[in-house]
Protein backbone atom coordinates (compact mmCIF):
# COMPACT_ATOMS: atom_id res chain seq x y z
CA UNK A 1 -23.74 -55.97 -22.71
CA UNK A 2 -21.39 -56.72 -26.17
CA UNK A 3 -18.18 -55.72 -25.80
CA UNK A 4 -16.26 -55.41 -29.06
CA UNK A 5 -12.97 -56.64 -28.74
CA UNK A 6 -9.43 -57.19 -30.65
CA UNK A 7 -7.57 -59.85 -31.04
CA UNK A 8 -3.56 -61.30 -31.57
CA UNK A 9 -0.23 -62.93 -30.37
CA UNK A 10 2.14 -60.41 -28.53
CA UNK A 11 3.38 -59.14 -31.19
CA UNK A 12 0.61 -58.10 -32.87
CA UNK A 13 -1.21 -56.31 -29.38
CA UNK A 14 1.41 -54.33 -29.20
CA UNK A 15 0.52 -52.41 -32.02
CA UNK A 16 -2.84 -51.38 -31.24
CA UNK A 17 -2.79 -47.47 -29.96
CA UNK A 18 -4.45 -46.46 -27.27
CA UNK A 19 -8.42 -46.74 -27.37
CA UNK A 20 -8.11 -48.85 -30.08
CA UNK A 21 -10.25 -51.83 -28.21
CA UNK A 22 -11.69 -51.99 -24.75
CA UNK A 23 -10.21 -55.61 -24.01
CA UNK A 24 -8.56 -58.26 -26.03
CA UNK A 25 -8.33 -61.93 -26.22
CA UNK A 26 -4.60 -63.36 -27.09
CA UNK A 27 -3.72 -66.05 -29.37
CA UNK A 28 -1.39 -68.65 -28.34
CA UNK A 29 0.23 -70.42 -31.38
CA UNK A 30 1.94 -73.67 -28.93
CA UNK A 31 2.41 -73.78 -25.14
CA UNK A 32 5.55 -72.15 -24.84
CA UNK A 33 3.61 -68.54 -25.53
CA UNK A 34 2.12 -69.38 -21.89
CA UNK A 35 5.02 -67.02 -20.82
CA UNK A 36 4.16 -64.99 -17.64
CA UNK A 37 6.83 -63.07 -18.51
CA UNK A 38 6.06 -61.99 -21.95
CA UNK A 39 2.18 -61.45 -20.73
CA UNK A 40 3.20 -59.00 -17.75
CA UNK A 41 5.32 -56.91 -20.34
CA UNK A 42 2.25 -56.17 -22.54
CA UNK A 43 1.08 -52.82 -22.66
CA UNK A 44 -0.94 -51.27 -19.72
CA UNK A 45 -3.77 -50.55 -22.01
CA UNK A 46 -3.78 -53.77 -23.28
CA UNK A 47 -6.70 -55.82 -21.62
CA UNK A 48 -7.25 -59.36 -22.10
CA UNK A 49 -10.57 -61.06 -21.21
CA UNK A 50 -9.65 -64.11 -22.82
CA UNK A 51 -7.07 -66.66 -24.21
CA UNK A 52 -7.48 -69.21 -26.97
CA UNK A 53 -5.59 -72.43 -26.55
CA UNK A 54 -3.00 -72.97 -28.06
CA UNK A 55 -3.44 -74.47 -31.93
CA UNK A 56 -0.37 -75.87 -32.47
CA UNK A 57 1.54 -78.71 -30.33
CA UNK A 58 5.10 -79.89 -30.61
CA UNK A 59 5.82 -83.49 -30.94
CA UNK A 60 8.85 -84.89 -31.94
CA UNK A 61 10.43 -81.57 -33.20
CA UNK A 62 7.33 -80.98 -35.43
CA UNK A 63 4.38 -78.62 -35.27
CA UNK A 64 0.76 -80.75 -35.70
CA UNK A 65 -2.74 -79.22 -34.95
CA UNK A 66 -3.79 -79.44 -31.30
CA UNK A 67 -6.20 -82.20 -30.74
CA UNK A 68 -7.56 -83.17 -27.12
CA UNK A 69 -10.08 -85.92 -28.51
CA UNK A 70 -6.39 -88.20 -30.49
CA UNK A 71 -6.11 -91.08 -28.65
CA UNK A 72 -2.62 -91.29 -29.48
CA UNK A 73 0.62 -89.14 -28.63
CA UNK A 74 -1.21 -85.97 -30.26
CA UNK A 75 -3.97 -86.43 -27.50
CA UNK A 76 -1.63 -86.81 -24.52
CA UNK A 77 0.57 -83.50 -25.75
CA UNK A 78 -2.58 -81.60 -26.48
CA UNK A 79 -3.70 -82.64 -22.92
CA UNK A 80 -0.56 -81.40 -21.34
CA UNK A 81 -0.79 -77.85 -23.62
CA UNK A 82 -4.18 -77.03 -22.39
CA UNK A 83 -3.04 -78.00 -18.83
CA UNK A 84 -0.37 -75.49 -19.15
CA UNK A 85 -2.60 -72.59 -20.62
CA UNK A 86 -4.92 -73.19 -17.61
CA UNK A 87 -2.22 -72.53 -15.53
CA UNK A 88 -1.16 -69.82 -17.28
CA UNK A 89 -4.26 -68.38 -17.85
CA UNK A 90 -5.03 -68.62 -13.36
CA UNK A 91 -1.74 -67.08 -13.25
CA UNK A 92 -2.60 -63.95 -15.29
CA UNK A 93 -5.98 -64.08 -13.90
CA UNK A 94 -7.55 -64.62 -17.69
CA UNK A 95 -11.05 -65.72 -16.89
CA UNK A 96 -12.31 -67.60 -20.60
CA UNK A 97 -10.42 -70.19 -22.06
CA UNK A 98 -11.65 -70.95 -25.88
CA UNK A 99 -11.20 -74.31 -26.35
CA UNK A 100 -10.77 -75.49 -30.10
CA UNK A 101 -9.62 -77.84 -32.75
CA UNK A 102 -11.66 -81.37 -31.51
CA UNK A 103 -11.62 -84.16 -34.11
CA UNK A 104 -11.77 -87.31 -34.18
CA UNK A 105 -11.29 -90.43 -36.72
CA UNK A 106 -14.42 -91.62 -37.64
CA UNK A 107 -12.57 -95.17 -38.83
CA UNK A 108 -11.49 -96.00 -35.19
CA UNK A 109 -14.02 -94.15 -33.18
CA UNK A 110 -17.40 -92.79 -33.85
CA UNK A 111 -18.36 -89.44 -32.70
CA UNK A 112 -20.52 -90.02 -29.06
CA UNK A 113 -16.95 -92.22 -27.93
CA UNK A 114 -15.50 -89.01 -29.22
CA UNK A 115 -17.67 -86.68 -27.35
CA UNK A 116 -17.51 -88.89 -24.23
CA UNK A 117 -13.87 -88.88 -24.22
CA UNK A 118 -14.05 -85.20 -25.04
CA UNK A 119 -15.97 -84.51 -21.82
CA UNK A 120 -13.65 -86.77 -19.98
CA UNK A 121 -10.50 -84.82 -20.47
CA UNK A 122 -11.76 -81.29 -20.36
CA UNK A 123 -13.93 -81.87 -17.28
CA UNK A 124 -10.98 -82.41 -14.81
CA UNK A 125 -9.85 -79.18 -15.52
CA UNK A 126 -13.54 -77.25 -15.14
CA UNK A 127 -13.42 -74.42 -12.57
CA UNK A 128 -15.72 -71.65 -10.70
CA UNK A 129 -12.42 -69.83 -11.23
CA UNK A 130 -12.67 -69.45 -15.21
CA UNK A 131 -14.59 -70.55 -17.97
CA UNK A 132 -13.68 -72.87 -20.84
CA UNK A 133 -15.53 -71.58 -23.96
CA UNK A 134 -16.12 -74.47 -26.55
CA UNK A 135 -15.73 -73.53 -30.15
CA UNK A 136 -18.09 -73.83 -32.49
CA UNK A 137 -15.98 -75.95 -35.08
CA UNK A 138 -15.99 -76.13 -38.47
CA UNK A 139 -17.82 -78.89 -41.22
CA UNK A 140 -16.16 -78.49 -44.79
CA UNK A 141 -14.36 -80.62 -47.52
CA UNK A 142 -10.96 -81.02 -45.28
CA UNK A 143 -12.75 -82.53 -42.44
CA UNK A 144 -16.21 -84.84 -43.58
CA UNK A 145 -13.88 -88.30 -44.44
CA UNK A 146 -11.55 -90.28 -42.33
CA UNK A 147 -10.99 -87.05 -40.16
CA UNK A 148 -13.66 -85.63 -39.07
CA UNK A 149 -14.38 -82.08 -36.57
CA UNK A 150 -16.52 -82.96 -33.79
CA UNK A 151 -18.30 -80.31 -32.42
CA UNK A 152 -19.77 -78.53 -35.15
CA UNK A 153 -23.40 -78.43 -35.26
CA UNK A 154 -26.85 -77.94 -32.84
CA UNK A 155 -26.72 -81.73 -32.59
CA UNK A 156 -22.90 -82.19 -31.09
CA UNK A 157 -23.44 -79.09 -28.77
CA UNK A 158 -26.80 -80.75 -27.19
CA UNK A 159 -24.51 -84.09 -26.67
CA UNK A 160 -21.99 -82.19 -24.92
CA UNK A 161 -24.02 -79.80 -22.88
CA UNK A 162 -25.47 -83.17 -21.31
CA UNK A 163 -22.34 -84.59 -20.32
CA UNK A 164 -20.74 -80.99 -18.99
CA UNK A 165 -24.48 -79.75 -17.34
CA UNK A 166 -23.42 -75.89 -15.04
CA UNK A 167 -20.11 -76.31 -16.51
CA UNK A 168 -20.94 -75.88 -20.50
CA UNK A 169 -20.02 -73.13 -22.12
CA UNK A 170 -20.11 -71.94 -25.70
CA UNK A 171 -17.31 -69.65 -27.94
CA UNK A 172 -19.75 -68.86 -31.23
CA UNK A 173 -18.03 -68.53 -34.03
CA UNK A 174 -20.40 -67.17 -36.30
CA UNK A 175 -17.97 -67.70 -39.45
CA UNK A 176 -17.56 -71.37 -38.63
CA UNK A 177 -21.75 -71.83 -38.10
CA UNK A 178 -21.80 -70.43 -41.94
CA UNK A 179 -19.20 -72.53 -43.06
CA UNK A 180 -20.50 -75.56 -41.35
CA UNK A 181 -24.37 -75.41 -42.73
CA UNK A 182 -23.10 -73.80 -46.09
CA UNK A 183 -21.36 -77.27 -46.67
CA UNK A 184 -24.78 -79.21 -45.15
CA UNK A 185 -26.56 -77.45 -48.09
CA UNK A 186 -24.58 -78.20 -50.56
CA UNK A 187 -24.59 -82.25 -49.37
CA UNK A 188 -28.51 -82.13 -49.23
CA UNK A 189 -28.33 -81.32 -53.39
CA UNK A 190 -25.01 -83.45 -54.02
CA UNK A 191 -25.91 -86.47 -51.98
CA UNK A 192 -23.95 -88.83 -54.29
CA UNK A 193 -20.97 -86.14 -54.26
CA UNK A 194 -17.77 -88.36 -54.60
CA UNK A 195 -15.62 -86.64 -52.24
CA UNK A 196 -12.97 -89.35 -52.23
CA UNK A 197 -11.86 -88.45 -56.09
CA UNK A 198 -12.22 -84.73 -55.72
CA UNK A 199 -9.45 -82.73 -54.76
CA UNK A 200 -9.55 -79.78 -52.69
CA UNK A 201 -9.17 -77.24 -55.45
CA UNK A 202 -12.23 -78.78 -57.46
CA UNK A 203 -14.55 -78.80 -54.53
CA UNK A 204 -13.75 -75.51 -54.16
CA UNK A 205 -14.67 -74.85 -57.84
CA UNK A 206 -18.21 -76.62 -57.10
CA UNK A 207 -19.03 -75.03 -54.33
CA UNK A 208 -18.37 -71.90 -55.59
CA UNK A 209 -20.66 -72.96 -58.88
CA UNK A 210 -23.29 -74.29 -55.92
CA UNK A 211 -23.13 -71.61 -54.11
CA UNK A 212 -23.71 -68.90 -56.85
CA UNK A 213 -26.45 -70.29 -58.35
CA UNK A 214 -27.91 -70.69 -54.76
CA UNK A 215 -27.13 -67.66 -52.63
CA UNK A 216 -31.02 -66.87 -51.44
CA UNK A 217 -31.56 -70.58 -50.15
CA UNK A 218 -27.92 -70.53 -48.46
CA UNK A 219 -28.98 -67.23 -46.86
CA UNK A 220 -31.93 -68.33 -45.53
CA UNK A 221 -29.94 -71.54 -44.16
CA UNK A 222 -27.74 -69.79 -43.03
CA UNK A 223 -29.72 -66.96 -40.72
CA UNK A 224 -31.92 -70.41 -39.82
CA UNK A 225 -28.90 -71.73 -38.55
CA UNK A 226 -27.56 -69.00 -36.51
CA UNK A 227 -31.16 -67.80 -34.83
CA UNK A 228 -31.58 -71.47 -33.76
CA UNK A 229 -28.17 -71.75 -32.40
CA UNK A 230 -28.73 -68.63 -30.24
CA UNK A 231 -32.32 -69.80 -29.21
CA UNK A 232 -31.00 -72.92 -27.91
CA UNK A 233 -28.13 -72.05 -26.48
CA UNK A 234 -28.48 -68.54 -25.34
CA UNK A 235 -27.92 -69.10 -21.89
CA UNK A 236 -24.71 -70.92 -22.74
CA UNK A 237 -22.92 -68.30 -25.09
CA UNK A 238 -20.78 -66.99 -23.10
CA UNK A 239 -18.07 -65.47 -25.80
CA UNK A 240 -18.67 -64.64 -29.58
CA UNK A 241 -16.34 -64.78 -32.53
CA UNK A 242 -17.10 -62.49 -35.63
CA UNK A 243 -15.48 -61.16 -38.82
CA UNK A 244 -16.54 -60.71 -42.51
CA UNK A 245 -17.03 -63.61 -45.15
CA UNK A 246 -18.13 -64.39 -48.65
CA UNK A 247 -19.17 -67.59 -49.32
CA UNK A 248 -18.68 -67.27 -52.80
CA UNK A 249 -14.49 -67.20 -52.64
CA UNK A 250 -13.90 -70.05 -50.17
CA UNK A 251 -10.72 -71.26 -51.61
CA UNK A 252 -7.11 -70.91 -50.82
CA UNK A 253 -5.09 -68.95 -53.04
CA UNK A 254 -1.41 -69.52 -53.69
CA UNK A 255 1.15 -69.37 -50.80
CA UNK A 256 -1.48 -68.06 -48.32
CA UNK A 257 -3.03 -69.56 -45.09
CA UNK A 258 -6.38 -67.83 -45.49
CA UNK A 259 -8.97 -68.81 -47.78
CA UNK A 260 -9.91 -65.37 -50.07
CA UNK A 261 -13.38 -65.03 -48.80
CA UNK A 262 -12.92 -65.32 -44.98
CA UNK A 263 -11.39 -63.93 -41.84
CA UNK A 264 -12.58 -60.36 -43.47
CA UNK A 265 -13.30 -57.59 -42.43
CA UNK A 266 -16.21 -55.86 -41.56
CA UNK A 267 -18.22 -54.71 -44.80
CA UNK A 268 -15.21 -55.02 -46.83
CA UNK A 269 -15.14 -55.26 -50.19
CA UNK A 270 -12.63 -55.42 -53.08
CA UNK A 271 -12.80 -56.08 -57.11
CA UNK A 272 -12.12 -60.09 -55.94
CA UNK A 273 -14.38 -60.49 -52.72
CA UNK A 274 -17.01 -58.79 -50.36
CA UNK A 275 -18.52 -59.76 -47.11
CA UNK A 276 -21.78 -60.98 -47.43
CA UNK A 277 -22.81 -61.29 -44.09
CA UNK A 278 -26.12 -59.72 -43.02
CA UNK A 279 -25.11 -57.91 -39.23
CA UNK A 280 -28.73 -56.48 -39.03
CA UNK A 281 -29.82 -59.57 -38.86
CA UNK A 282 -26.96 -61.14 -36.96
CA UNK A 283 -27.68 -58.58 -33.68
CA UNK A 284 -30.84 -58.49 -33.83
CA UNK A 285 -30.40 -62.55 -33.54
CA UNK A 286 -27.58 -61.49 -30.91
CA UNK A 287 -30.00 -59.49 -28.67
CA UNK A 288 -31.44 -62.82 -27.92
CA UNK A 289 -28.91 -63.39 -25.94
CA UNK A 290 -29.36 -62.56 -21.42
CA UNK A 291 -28.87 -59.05 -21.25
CA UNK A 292 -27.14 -59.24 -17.92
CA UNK A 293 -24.00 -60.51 -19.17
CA UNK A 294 -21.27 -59.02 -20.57
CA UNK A 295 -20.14 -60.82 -23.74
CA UNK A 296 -16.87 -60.08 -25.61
CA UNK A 297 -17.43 -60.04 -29.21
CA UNK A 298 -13.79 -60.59 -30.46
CA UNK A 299 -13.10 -59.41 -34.35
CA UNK A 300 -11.33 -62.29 -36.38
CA UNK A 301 -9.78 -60.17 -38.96
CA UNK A 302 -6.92 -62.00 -40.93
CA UNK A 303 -3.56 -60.52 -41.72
CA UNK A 304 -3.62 -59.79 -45.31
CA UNK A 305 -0.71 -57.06 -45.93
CA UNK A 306 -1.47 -57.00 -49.63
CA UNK A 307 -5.25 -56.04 -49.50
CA UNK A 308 -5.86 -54.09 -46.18
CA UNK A 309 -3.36 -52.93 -42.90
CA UNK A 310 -4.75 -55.03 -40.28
CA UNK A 311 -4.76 -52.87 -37.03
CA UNK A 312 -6.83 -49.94 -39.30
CA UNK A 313 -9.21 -52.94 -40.34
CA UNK A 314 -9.93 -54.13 -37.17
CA UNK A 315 -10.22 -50.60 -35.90
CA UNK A 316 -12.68 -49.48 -38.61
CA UNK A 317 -14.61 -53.02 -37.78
CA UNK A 318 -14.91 -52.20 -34.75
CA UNK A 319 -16.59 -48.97 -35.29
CA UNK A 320 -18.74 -50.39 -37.63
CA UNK A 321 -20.16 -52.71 -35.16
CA UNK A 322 -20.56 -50.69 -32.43
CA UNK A 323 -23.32 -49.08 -34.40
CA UNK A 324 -25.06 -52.15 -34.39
CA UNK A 325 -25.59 -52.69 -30.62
């Protein structure tokens, strides 16, 4: 059974009427939003079936990116922020945990020491109580030099499903799936692609050149992809992350923390971008999935004040899916 669901900090659930979503899962921006206090004074219709960890530590008076797999003083605060959002989430009785933001640098380390160390800090923490949902994570210009994302693709999820056996379980983000073997395609035909002299504003410019003059082949990659995903790991998806995307606006625009084409939503389109996603084919590829479980498919919808109002988005989203199932 799907269960479309909604998704924000505290602020933003307590804007969502009545009816609006069936549960929710709530985004923690650093540890100190594991607040008991602040989760007991949500709404009573607000339900949450799940928590994502928080993607932001503080170290040294400074926000950096959450990162269990650092080795260094990143790794050992990131450790101690998903300790406390376990704790939190046993306290609120939050039974899904997604677990996000893994790299590693591929100068010091390589990626099985990453993967190994990976499954050495999460595994302490595994549980009958709860789940901890591993992200699919993203492959794109920002992270394919000296910093690299780890779990990304087929390959990294088989590793890590070895090492965590009963206790491996998968968050799919279908977004970051397209992202991730968008960018594969486009190394296959730009092999000698000099990605030390480009900047991230010109790759942005190729890609978008690439991915033009390719759509039908990154389509068909793409769908590949995703059905082989499921078909491996079907009995492992135990959450789902979903929103609109074009593929053919991935680049930041001024003063904004979104890229244009993604974090959309459903079907939308405007004079600058439209989703492209295919969601006939994405559920059908869905219904792969055990039909004795009930999955929470949470939207992803970015807040974009000047093109859409976010709680009517994800509302409207949500409708549109529900005709899918």
């Amino acid at each position: 059974m799907f269960i479309i669901s909604g998704k924000g900090d505290y602020s933003i659930l307590t804007k969502y009427p009545k009816n609006a979503f069936q549960e929710y899962e709530l985004y923690l921006k650093t540890s100190d939003d594991c607040d008991v206090n602040k989760f007991n004074n949500l709404p009573n219709h607000i339900k949450i079936c799940s928590v994502h960890q928080p993607t932001k530590i503080k170290l040294n008076g400074e926000l950096q990116n959450f990162n269990i797999t650092s080795t260094g003083e990143v790794g050992e605060e990131s450790i101690k922020s998903l300790n406390k959002t376990i704790d939190f989430a046993k306290q609120c009785n939050i039974k899904k945990i997604v677990l996000h933001e893994s790299m590693f640098n591929s100068v010091t380390s390589n990626k099985q020491e990453s993967i190994k160390l990976f499954k050495q800090r999460v595994s302490k923490y595994l549980s009958s109580d709860f789940m901890i949902c591993i992200e699919t994570n993203v492959m794109w210009f920002d992270y394919c030099r000296q910093h690299k994302t780890l779990l990304t693709k087929i390959e990294d999820f088989k590793e890590i499903k070895k090492l965590l056996g009963k206790d491996f379980h998968i968050t799919l983000d279908i977004e970051h799936l397209s992202y991730t073997y968008l960018f594969e395609e486009f190394l296959k035909e730009n092999i000698d692609y000099n990605f030390d002299n480009i900047n991230a504003e010109e790759f942005a410019e190729d890609f978008k050149l690439f991915a033009k003059q390719n759509s039908s082949k990154l389509d068909v990659a793409f769908k590949h992809a995703l059905e082989l995903f499921i078909t491996t790991f079907k009995n492992d998806i135990e959450h789902i992350h979903i929103n609109g995307t074009d593929y053919f606006n991935y680049y930041y625009p001024n003063n904004f923390s979104f890229f244009i084409g993604e974090h959309l939503p459903i079907k939308y389109v405007s004079e600058e971008t439209e989703d492209r996603f295919d969601y006939n084919f994405i559920f059908n590829a869905l219904k792969m999935l055990p039909v004795n479980k009930n999955i929470n498919i949470v939207l992803e919808i970015g807040i974009k004040d000047s093109q859409y109002n976010f709680i009517d988005s994800m509302i409207k989203s949500k409708e549109i899916l529900e005709k899918q199932i």
